[in-house]
C-alpha atoms as a PDB file:
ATOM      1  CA  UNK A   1     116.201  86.817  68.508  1.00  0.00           C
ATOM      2  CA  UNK A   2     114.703  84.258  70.481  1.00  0.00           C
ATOM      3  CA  UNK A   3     112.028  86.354  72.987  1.00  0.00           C
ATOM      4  CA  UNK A   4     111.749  90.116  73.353  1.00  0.00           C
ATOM      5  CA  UNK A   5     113.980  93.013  73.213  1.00  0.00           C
ATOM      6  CA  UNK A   6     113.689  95.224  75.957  1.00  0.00           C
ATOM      7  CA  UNK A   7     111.929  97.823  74.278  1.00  0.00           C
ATOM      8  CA  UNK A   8     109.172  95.564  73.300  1.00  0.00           C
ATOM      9  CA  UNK A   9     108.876  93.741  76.644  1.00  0.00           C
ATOM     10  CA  UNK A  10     108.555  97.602  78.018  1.00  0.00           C
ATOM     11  CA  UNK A  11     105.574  98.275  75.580  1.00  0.00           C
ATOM     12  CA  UNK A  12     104.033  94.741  76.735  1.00  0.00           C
ATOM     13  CA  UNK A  13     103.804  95.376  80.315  1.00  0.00           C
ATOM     14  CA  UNK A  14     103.126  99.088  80.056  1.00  0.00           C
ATOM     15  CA  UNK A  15     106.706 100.179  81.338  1.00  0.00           C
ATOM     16  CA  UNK A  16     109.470 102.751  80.806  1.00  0.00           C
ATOM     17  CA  UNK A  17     112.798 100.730  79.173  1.00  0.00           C
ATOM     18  CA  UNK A  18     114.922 101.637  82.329  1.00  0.00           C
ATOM     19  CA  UNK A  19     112.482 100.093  84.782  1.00  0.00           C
ATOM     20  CA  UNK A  20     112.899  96.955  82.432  1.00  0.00           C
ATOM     21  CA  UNK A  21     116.676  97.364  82.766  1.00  0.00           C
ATOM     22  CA  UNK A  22     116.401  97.433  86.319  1.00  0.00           C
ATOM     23  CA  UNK A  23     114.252  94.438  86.361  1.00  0.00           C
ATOM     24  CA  UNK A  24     117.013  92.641  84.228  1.00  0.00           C
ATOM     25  CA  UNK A  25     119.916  93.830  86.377  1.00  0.00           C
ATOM     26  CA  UNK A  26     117.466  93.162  89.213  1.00  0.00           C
ATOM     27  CA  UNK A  27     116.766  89.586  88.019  1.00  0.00           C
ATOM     28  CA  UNK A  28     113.540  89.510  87.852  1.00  0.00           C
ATOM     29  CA  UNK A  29     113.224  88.666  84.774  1.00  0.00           C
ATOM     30  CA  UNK A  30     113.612  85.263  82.417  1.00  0.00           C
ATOM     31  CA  UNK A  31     115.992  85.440  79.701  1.00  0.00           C
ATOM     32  CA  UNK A  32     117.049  83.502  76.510  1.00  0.00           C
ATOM     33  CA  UNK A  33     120.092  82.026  75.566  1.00  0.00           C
ATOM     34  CA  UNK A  34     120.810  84.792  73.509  1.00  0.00           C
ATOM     35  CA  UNK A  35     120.041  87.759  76.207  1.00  0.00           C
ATOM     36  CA  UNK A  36     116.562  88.415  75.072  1.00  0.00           C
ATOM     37  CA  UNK A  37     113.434  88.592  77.342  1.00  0.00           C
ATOM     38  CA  UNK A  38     111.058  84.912  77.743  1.00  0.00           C
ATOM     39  CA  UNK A  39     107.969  87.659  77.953  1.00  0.00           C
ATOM     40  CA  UNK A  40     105.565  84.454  79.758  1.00  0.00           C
ATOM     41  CA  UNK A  41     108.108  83.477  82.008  1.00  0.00           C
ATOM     42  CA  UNK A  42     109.377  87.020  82.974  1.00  0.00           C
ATOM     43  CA  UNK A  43     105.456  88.052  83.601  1.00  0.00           C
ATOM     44  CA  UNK A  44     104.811  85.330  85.876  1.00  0.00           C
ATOM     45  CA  UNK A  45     108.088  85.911  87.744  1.00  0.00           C
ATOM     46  CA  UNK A  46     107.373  89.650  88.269  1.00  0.00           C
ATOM     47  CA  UNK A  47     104.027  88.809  89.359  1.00  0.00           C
ATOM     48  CA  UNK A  48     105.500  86.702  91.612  1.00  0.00           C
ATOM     49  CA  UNK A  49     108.188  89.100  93.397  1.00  0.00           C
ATOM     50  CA  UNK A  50     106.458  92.459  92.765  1.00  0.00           C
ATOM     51  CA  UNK A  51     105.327  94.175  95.746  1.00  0.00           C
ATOM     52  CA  UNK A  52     101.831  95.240  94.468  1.00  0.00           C
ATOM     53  CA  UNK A  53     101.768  98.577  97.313  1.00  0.00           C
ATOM     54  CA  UNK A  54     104.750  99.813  95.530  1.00  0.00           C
ATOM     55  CA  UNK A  55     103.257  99.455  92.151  1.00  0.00           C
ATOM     56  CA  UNK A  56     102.462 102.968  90.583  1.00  0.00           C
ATOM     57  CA  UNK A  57      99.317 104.466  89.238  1.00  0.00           C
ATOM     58  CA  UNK A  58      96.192 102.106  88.377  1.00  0.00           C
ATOM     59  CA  UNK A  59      98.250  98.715  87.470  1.00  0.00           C
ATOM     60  CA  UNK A  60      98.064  98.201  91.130  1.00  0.00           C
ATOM     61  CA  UNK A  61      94.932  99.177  91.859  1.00  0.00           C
ATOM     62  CA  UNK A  62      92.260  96.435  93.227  1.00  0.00           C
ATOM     63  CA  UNK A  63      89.129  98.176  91.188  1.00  0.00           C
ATOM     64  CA  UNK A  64      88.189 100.312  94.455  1.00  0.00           C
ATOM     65  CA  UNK A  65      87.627 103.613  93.721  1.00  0.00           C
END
């Protein structure tokens, strides 16, 4: 395996597997050859396309309290 499984790209970016699936399905995310998840590439293009006021709990959060 070239990148990430889903599983481990879930851990990475603090995420349940099924959001991750829906990311895939989605495509919003980068992928290998071989199906697996390019975790740099797949960061930068949810950071790019990810609404940050529908972004749950304190990942979205700008430091105001």
């Amino acid at each position: 395996m070239q990148g990430m499984s889903e599983r481990q790209y879930a851990a990475h970016v603090g995420l349940s597997r099924g959001a991750i699936q829906k990311a895939k399905t989605a495509e919003r995310l980068v992928l290998f050859a071989d199906g697996s998840i390019d975790a740099g590439a797949s960061d930068l293009r949810r950071a790019e396309t990810t609404d940050p006021s529908k972004v749950r709990g304190d990942r979205g959060a700008s430091g105001a309290a």
